[in-house]
C-alpha atoms as a PDB file:
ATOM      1  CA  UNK A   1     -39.741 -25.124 148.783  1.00  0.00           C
ATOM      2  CA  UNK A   2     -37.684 -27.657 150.159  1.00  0.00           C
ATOM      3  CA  UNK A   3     -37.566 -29.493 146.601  1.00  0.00           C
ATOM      4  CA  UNK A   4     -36.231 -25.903 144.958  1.00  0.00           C
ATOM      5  CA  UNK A   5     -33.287 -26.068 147.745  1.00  0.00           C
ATOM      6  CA  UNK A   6     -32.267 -29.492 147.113  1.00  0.00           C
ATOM      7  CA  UNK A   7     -32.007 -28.723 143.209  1.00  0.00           C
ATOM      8  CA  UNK A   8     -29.840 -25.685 143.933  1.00  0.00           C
ATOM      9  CA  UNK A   9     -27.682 -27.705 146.366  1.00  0.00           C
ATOM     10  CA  UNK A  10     -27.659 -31.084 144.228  1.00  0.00           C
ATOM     11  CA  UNK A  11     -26.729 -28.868 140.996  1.00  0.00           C
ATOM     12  CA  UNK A  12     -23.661 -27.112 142.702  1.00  0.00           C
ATOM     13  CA  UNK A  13     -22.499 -30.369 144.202  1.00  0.00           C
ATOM     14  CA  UNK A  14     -22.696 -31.604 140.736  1.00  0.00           C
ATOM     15  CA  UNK A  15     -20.290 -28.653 139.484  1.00  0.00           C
ATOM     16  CA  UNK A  16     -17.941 -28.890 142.071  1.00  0.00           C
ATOM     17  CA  UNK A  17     -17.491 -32.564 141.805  1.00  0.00           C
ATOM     18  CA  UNK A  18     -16.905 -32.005 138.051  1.00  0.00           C
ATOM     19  CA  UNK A  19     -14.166 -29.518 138.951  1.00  0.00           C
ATOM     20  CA  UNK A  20     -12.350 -31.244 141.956  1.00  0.00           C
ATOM     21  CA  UNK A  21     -11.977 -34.588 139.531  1.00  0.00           C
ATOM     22  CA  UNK A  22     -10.693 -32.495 136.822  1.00  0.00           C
ATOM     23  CA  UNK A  23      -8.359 -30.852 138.979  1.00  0.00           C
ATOM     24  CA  UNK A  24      -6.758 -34.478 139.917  1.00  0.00           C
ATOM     25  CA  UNK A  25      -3.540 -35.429 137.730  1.00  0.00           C
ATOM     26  CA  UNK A  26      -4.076 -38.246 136.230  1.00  0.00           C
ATOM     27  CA  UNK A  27      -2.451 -41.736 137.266  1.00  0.00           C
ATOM     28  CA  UNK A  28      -0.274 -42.111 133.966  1.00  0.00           C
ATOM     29  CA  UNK A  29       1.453 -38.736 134.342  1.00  0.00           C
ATOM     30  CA  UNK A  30       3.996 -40.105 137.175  1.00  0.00           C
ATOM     31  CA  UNK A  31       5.238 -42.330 133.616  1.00  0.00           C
ATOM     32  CA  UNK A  32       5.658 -39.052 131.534  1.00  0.00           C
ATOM     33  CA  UNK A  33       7.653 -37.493 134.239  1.00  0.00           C
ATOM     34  CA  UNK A  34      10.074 -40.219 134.510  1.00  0.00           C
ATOM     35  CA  UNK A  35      10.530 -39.966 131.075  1.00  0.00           C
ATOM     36  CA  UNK A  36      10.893 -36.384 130.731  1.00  0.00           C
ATOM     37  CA  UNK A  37      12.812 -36.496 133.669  1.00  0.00           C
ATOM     38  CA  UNK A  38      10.392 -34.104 135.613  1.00  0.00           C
ATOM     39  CA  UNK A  39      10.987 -32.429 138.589  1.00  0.00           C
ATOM     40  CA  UNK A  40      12.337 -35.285 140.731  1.00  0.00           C
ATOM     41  CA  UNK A  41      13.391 -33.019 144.252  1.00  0.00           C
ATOM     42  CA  UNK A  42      11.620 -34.179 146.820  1.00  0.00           C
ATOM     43  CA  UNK A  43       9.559 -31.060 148.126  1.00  0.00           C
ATOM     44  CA  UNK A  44       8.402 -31.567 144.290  1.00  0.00           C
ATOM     45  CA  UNK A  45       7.337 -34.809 144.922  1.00  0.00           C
ATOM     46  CA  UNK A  46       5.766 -34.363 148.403  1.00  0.00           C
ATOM     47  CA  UNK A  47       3.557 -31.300 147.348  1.00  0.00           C
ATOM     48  CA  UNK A  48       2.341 -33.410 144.095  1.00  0.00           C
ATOM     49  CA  UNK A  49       1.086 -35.731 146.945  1.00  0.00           C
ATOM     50  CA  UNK A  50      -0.077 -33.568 149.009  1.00  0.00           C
ATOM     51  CA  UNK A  51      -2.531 -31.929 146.777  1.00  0.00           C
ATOM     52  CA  UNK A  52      -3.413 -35.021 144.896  1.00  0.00           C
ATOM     53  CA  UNK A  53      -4.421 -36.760 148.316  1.00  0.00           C
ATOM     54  CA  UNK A  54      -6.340 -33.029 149.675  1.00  0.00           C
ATOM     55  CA  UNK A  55      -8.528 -33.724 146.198  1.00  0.00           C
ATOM     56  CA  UNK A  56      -9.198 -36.910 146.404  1.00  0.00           C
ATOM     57  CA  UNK A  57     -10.614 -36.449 149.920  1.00  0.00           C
ATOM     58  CA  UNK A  58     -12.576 -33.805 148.795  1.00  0.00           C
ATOM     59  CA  UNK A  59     -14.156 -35.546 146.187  1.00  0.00           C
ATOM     60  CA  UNK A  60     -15.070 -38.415 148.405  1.00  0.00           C
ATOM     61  CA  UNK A  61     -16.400 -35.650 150.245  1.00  0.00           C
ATOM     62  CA  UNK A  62     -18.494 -34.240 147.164  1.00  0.00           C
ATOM     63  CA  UNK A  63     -19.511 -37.448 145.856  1.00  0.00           C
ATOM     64  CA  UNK A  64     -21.426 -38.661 148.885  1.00  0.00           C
ATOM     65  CA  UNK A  65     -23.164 -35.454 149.683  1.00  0.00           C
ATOM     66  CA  UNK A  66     -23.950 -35.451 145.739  1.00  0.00           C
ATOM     67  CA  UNK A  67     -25.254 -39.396 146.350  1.00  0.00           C
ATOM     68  CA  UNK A  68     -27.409 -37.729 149.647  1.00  0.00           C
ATOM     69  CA  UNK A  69     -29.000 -34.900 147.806  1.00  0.00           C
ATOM     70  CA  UNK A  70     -29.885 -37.426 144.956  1.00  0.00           C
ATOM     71  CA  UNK A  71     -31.387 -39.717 147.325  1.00  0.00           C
ATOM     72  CA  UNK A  72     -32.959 -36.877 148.988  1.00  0.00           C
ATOM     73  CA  UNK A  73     -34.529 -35.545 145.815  1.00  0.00           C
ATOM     74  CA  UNK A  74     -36.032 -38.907 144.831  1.00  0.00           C
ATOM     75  CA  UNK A  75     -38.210 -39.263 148.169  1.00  0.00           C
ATOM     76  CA  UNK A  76     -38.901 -35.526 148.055  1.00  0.00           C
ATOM     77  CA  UNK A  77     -40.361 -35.710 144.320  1.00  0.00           C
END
């Protein structure tokens, strides 16, 4: 029983990680903005921040509860 939870719970840790890191803007787009000449006001800027640093908390978040139900499914197999 408590194997069958851990899958469930290891599986939609693994979906949500997938999502929060493709939700991330990547590193090189701050470059193609300068050259565009994006949006360079700075509630623009601060909000870009703001959500890029909420999502990379979250998947630090993710990622170790996705390393704990890993571990947890190799002693419990």
């Amino acid at each position: 029983m408590w194997l069958t939870i851990v899958r469930i719970i290891h599986l939609i840790l693994s979906l949500i990680l997938i999502v929060v890191v493709l939700l991330q803007s990547g590193k090189a787009q701050g470059l193609s903005g300068a050259i565009a000449g994006g949006s360079e006001t700075f509630f623009g800027k601060n909000k870009g921040r703001t959500i890029d640093a909420i999502l990379e908390k979250w998947t630090s978040v993710v990622a170790i509860a996705f390393l704990v139900t890993s571990v947890a499914l190799f002693f419990l197999s």
